[in-house]
N, C-alpha and C. Protein backbone atom coordinates (compact mmCIF):
# COMPACT_ATOMS: atom_id res chain seq x y z
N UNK A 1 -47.77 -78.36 -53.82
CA UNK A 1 -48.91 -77.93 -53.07
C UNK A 1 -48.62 -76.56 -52.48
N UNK A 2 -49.34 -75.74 -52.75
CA UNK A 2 -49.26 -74.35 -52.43
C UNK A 2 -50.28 -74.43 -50.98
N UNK A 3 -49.73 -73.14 -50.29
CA UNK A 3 -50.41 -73.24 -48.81
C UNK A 3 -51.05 -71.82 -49.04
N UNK A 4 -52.35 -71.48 -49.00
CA UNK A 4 -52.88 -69.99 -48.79
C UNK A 4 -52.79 -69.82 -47.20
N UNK A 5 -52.37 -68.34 -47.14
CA UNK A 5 -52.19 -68.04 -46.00
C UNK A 5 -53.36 -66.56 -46.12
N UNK A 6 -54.21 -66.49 -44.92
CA UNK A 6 -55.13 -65.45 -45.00
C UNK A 6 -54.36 -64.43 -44.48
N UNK A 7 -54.47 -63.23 -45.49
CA UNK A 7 -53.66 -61.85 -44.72
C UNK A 7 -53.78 -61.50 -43.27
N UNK A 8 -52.82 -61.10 -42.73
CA UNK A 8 -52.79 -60.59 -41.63
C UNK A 8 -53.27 -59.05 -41.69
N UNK A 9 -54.18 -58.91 -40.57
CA UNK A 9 -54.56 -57.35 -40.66
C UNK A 9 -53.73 -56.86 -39.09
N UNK A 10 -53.73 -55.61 -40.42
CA UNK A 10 -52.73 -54.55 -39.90
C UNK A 10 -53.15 -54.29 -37.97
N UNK A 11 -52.40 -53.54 -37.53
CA UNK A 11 -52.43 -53.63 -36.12
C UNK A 11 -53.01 -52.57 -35.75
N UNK A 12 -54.43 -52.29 -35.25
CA UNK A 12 -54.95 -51.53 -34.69
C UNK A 12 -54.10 -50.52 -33.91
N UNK A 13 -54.09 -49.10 -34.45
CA UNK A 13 -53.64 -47.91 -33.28
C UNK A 13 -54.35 -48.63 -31.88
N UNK A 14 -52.96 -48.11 -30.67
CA UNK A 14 -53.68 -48.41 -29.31
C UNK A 14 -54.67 -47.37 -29.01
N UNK A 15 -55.39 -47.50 -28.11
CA UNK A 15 -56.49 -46.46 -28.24
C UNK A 15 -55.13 -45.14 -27.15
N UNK A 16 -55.67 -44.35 -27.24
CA UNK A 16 -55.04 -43.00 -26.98
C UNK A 16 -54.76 -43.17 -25.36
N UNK A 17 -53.71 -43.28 -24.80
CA UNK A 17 -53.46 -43.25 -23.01
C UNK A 17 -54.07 -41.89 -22.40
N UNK A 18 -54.29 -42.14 -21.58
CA UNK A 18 -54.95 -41.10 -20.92
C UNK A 18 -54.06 -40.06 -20.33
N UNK A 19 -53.93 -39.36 -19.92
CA UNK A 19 -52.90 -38.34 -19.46
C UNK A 19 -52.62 -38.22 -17.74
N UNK A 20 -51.74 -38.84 -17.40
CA UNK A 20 -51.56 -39.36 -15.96
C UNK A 20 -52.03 -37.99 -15.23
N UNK A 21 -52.33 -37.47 -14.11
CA UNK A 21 -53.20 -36.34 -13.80
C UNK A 21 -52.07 -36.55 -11.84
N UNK A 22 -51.90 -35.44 -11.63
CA UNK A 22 -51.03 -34.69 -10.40
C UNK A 22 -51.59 -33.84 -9.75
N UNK A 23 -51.52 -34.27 -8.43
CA UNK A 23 -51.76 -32.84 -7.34
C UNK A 23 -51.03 -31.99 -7.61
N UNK A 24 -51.43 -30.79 -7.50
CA UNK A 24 -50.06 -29.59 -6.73
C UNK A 24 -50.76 -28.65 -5.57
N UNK A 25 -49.85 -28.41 -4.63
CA UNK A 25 -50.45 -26.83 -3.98
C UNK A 25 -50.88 -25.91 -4.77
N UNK A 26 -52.08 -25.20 -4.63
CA UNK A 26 -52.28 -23.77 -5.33
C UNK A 26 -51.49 -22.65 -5.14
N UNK A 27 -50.69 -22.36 -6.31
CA UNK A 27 -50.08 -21.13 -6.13
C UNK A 27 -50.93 -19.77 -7.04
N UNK A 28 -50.39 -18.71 -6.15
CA UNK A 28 -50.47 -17.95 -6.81
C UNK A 28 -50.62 -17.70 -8.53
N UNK A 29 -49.55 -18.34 -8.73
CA UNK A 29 -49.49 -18.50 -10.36
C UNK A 29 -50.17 -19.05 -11.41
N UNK A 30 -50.93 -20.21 -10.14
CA UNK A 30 -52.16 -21.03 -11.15
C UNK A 30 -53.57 -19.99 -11.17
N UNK A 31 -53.53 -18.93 -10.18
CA UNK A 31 -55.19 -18.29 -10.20
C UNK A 31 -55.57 -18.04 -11.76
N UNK A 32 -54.53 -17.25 -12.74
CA UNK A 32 -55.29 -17.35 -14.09
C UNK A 32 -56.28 -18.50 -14.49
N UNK A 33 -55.78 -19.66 -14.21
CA UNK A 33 -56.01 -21.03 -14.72
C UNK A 33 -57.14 -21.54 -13.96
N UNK A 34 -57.27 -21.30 -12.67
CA UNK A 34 -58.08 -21.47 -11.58
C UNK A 34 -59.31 -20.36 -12.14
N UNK A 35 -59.37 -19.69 -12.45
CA UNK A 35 -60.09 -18.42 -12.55
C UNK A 35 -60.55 -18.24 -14.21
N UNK A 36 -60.24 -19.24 -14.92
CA UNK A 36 -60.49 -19.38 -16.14
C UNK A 36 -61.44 -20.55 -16.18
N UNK A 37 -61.59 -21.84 -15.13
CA UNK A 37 -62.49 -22.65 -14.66
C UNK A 37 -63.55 -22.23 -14.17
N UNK A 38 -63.16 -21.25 -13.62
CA UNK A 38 -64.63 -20.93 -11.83
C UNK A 38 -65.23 -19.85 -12.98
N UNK A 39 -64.39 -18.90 -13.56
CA UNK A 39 -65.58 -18.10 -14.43
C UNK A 39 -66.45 -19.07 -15.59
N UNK A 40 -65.85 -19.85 -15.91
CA UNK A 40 -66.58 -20.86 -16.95
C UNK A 40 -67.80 -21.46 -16.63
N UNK A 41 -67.49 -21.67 -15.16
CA UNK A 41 -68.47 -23.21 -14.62
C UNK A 41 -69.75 -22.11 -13.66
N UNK A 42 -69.10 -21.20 -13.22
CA UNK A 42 -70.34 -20.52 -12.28
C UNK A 42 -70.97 -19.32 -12.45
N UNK A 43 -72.23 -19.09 -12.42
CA UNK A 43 -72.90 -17.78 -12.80
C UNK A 43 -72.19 -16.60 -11.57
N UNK A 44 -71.48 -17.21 -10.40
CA UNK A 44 -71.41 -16.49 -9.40
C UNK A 44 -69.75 -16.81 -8.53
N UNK A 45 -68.82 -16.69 -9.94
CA UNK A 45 -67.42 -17.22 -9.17
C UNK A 45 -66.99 -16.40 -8.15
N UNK A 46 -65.69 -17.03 -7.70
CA UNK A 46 -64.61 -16.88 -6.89
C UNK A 46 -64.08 -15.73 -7.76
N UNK A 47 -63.67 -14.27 -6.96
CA UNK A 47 -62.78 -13.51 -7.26
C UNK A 47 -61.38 -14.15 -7.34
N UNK A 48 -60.37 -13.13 -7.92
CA UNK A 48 -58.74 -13.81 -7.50
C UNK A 48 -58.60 -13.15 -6.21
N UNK A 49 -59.26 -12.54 -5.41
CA UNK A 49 -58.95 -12.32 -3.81
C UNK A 49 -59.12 -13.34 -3.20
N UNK A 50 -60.45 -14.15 -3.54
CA UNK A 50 -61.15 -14.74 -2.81
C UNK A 50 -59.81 -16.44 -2.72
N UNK A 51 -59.41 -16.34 -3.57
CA UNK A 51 -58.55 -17.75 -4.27
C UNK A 51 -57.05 -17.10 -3.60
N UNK A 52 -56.60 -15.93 -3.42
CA UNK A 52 -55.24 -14.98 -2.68
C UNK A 52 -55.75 -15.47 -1.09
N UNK A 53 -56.94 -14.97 -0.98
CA UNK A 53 -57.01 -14.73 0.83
C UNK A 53 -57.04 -16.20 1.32
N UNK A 54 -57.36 -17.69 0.88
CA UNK A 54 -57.56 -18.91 1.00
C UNK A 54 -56.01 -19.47 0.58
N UNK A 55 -55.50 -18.98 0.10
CA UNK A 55 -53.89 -19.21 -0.20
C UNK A 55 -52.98 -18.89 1.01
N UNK A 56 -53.04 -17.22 0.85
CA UNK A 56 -52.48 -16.68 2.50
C UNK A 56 -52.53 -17.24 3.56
N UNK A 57 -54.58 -17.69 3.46
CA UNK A 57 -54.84 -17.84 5.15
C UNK A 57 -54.11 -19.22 5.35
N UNK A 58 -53.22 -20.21 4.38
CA UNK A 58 -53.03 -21.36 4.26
C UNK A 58 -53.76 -22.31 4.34
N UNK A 59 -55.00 -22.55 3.87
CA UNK A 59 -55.97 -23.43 3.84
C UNK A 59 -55.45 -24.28 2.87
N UNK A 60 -55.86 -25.68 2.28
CA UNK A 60 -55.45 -26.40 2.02
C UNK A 60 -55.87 -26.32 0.78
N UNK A 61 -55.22 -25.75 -0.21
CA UNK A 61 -55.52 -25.47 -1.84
C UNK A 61 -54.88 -26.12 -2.67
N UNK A 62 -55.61 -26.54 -3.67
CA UNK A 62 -54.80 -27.95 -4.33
C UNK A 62 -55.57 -27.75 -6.02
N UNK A 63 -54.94 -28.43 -6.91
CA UNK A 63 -55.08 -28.57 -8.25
C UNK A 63 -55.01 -29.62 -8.67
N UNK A 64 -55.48 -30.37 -9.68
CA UNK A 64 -55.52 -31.43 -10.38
C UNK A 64 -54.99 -30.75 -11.81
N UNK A 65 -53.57 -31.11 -12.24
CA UNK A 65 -53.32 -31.46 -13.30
C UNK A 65 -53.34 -32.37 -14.19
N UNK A 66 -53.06 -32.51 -15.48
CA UNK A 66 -52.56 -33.53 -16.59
C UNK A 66 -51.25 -33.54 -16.65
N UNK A 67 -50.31 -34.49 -17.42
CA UNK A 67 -49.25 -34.38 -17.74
C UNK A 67 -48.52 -33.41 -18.60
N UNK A 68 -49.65 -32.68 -19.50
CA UNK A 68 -49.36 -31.92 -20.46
C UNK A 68 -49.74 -30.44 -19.29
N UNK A 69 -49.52 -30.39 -18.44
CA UNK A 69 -50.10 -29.31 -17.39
C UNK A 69 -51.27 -28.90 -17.49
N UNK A 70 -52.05 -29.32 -17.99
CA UNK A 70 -53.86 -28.31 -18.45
C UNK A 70 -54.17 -28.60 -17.39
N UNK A 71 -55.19 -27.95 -16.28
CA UNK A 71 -55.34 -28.05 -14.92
C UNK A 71 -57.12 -28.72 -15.26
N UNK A 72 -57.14 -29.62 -14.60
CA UNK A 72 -58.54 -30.64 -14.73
C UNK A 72 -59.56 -29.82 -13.70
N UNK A 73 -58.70 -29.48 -12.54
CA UNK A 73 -59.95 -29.27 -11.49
C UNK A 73 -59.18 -28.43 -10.47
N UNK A 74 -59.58 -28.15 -9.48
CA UNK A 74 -58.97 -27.99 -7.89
C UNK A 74 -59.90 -27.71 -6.73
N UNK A 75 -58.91 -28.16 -5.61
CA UNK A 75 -60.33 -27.72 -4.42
C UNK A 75 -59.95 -26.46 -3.47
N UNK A 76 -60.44 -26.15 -2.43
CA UNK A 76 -60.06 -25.42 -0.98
C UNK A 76 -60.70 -26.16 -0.39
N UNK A 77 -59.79 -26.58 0.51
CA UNK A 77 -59.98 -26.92 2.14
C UNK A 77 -60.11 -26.39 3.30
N UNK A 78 -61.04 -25.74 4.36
CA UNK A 78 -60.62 -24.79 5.41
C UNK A 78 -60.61 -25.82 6.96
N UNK A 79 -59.47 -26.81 7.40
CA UNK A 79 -59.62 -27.41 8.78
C UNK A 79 -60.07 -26.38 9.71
N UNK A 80 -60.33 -26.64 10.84
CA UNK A 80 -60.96 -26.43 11.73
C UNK A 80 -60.58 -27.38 12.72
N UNK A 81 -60.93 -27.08 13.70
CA UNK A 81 -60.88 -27.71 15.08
C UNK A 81 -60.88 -29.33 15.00
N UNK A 82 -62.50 -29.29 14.95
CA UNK A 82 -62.85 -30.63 14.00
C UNK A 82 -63.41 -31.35 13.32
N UNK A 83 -63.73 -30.57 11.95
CA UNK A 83 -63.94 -30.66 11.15
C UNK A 83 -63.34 -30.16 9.53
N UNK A 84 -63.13 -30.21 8.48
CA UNK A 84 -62.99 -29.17 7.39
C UNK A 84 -64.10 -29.06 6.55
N UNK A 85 -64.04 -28.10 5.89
CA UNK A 85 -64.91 -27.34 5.31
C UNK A 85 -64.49 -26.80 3.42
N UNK A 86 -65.17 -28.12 2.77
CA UNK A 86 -64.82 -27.84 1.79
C UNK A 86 -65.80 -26.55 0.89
N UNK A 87 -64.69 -25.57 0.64
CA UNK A 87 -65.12 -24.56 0.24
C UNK A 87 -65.68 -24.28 -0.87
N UNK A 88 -64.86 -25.15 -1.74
CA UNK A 88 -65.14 -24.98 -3.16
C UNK A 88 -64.01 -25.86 -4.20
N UNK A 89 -65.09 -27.00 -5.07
CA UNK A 89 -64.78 -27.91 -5.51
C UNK A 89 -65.10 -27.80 -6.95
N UNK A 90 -64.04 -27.81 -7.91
CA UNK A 90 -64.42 -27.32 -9.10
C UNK A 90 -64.01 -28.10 -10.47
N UNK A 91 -64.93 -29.07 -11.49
CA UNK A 91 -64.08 -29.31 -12.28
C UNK A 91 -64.39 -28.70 -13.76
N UNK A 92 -62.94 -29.00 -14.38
CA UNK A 92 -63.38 -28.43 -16.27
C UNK A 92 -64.47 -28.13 -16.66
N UNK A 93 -65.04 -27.56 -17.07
CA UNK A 93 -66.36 -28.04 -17.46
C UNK A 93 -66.24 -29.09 -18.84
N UNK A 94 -65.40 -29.13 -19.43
CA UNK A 94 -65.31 -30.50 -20.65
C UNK A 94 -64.76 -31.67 -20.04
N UNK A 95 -64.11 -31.77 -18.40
CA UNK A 95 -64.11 -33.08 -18.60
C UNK A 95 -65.01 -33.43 -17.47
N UNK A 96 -66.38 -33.00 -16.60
CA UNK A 96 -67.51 -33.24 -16.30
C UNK A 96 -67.80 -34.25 -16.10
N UNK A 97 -67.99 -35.35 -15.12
CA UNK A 97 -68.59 -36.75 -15.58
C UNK A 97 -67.33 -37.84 -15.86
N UNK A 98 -65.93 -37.42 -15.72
CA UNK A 98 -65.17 -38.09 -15.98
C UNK A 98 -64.24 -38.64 -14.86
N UNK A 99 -64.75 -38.67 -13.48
CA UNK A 99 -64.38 -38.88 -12.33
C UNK A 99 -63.25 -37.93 -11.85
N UNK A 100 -63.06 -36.59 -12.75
CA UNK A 100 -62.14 -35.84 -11.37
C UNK A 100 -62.45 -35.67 -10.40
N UNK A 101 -64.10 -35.17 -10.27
CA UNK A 101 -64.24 -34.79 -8.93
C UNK A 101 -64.48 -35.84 -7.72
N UNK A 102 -64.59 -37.04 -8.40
CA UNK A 102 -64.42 -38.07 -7.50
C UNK A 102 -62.98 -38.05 -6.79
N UNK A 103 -61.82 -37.54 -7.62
CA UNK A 103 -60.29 -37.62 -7.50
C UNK A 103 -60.06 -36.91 -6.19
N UNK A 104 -61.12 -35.56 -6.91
CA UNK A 104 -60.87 -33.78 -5.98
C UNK A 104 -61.15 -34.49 -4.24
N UNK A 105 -62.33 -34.90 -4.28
CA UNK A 105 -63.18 -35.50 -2.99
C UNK A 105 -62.09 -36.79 -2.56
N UNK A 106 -61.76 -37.22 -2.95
CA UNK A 106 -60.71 -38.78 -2.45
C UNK A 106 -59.55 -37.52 -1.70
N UNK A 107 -59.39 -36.86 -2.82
CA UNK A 107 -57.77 -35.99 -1.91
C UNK A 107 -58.27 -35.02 -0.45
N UNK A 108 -59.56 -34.43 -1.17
CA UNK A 108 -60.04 -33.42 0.62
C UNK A 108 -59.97 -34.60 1.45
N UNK A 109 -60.71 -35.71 1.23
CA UNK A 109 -61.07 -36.37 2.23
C UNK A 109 -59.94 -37.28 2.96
N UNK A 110 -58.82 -37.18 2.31
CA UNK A 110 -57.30 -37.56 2.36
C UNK A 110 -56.74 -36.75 3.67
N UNK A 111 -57.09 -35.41 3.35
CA UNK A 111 -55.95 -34.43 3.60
C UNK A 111 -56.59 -34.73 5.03
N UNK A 112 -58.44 -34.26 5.01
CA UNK A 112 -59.07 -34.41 6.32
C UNK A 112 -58.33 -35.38 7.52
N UNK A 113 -58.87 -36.61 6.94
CA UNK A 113 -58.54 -37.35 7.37
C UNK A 113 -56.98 -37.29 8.01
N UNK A 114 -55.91 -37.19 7.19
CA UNK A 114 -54.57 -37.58 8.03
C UNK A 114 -54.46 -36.10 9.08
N UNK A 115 -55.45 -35.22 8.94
CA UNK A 115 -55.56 -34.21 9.60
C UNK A 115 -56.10 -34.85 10.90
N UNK A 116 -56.94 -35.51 11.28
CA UNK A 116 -57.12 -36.39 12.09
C UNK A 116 -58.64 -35.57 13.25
N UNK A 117 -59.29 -35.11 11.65
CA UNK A 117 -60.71 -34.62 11.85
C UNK A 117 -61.73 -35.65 11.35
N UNK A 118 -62.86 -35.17 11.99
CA UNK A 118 -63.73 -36.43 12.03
C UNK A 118 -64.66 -36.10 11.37
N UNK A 119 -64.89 -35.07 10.40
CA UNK A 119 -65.82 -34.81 9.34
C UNK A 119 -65.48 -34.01 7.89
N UNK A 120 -65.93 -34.09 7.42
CA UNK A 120 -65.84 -32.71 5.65
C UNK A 120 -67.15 -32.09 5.99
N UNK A 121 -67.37 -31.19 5.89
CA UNK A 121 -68.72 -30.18 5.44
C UNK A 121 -68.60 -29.14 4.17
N UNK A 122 -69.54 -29.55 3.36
CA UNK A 122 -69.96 -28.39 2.41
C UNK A 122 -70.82 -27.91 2.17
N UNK A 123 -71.49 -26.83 1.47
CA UNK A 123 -73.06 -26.56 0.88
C UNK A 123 -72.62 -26.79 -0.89
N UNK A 124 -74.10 -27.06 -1.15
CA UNK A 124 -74.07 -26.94 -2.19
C UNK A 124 -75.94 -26.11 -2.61
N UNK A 125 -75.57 -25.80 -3.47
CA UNK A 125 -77.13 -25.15 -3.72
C UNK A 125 -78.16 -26.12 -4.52
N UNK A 126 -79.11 -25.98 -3.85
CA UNK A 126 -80.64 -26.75 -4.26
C UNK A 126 -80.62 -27.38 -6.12
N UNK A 127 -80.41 -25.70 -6.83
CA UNK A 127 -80.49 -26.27 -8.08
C UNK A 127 -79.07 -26.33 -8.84
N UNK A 128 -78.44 -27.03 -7.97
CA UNK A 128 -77.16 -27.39 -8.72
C UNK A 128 -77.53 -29.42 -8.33
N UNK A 129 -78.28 -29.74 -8.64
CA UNK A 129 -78.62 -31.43 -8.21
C UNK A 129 -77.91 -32.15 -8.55
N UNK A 130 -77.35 -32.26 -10.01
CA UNK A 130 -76.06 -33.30 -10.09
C UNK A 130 -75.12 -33.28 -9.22
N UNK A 131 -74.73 -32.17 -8.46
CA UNK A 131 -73.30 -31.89 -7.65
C UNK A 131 -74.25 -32.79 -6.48
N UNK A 132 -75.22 -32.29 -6.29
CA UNK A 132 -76.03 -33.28 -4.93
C UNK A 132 -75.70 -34.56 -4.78
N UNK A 133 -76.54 -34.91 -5.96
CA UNK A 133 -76.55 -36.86 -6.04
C UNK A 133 -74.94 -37.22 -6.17
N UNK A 134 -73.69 -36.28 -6.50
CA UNK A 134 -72.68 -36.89 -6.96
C UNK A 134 -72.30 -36.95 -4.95
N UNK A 135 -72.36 -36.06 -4.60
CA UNK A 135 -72.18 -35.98 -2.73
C UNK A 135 -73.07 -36.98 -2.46
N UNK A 136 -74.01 -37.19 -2.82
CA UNK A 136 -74.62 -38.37 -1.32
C UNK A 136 -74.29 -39.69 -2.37
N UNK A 137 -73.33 -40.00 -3.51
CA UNK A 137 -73.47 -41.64 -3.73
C UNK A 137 -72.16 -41.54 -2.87
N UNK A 138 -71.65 -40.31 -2.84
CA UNK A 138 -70.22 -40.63 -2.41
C UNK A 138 -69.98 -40.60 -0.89
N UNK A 139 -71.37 -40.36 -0.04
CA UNK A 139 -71.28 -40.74 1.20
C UNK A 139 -71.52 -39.66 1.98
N UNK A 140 -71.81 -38.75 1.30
CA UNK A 140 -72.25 -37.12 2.46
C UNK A 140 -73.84 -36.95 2.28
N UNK A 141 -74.32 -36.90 3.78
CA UNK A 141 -75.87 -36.35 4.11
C UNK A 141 -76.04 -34.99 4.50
N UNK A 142 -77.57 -35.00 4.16
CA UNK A 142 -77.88 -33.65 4.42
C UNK A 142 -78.20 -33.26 6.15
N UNK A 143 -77.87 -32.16 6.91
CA UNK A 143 -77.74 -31.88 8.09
C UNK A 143 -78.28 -30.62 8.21
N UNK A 144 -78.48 -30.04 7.04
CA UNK A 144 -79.02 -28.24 7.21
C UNK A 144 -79.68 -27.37 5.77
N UNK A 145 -80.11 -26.33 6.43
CA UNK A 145 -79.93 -25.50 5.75
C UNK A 145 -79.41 -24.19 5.60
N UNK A 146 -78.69 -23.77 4.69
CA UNK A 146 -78.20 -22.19 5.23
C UNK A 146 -79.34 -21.05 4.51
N UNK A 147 -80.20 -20.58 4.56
CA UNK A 147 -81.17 -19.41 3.98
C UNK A 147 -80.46 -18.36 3.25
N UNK A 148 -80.31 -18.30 2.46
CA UNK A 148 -80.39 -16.99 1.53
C UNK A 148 -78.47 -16.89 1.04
N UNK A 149 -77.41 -18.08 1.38
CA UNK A 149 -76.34 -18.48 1.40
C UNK A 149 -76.20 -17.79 -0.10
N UNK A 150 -76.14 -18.28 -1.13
CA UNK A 150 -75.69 -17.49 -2.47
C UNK A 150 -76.64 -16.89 -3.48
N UNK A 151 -75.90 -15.53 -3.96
CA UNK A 151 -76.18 -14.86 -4.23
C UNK A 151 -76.90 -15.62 -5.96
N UNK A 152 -78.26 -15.11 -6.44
CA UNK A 152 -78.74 -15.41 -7.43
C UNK A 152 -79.11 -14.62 -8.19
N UNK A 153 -79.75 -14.80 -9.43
CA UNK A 153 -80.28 -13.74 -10.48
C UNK A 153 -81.10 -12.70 -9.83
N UNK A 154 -80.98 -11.57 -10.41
CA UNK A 154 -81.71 -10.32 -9.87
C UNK A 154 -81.95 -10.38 -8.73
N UNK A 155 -81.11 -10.26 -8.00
CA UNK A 155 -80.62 -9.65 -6.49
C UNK A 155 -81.43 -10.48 -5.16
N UNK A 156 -81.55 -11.63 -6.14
CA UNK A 156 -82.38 -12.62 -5.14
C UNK A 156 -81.11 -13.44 -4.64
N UNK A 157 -81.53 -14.20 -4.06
CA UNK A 157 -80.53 -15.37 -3.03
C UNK A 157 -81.08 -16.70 -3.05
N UNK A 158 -80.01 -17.57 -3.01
CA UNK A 158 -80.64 -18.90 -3.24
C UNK A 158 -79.86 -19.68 -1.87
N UNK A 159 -80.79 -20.65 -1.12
CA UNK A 159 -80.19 -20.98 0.17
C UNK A 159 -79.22 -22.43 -0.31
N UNK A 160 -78.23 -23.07 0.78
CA UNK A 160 -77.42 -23.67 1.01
C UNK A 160 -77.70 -25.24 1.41
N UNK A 161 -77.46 -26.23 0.76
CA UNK A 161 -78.17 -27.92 1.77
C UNK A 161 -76.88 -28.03 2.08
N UNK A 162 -76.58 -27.70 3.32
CA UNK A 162 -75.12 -28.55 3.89
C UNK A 162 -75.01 -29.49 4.16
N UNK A 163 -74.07 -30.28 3.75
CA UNK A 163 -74.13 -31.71 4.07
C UNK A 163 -72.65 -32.12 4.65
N UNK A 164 -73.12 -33.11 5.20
CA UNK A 164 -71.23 -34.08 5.83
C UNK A 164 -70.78 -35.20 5.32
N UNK A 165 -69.98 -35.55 5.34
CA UNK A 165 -69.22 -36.81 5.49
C UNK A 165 -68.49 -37.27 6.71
N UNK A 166 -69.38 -37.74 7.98
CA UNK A 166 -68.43 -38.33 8.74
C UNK A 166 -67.28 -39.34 8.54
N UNK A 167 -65.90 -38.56 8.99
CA UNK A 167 -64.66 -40.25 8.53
C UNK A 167 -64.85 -41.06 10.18
């Protein structure tokens, strides 16, 4: 008596690991990399002064790496008395939608916090709305407006919805 045995199939590749992802301080050395993001993602970036003078003034500048070093994202932080003031929150533009900036916002609101301030404040502009709705699921309301805050197409200005996160 012979026994059929049904082939065994071969073993599926694991699907691809993701690339474990690291803070660092912003140095100097990352602005290429920093500045290869912000020109990508905004009609109206950050100079490398602007990313030097937020370094100097020691504000709280940070990066999101991969393991393979490709930089995912980074933020500025400016504390204050009591509050901080996130300046500017930026991710890849290819990995978009893939929860860094949920990461970026967990770490400001980290740093805030063991800072032992009792709010975050940022603006963001009117027609940037995804960045909106991604701030208020994540717990920041609107409190203001700033008028004529960034600079827009043909020498017009587009105003500011500031919003908070009380911790």
């Amino acid at each position: 008596m012979s026994s059929v045995q049904s082939p065994i199939p071969p073993l599926a590749s694991p699907p691809p690991r993701p690339l474990k992802l690291y803070f660092y301080r912003m140095q100097s050395s990352d602005i290429s990399d920093v500045l290869a993001i912000e020109n990508d993602v905004y009609p109206f970036p950050w100079t490398r002064g602007n990313f030097m003078d937020s370094i100097n003034s020691g504000y709280e500048t940070w990066i999101l790496r991969d393991g393979a070093g490709v930089l995912n994202g980074y933020f500025l932080l400016m504390p204050s008395v009591d509050d901080a003031h996130l300046l500017n929150i930026t991710v890849h533009r290819d990995l978009q939608g893939k929860g860094i900036g949920l990461l970026l916002l967990d770490k400001a609101k980290a740093i805030t916090s063991d800072r032992k301030l009792h709010a975050l404040l940022l603006e963001v502009r009117p027609s940037n709305t995804r960045a909106e709705k991604i701030y208020e699921r994540y717990g920041f309301a609107r409190i203001g407006v700033r008028k004529g805050y960034y600079p827009a197409p043909n020498n017009q200005r587009e105003d500011a919805i500031v919003m908070k996160l009380d911790l």
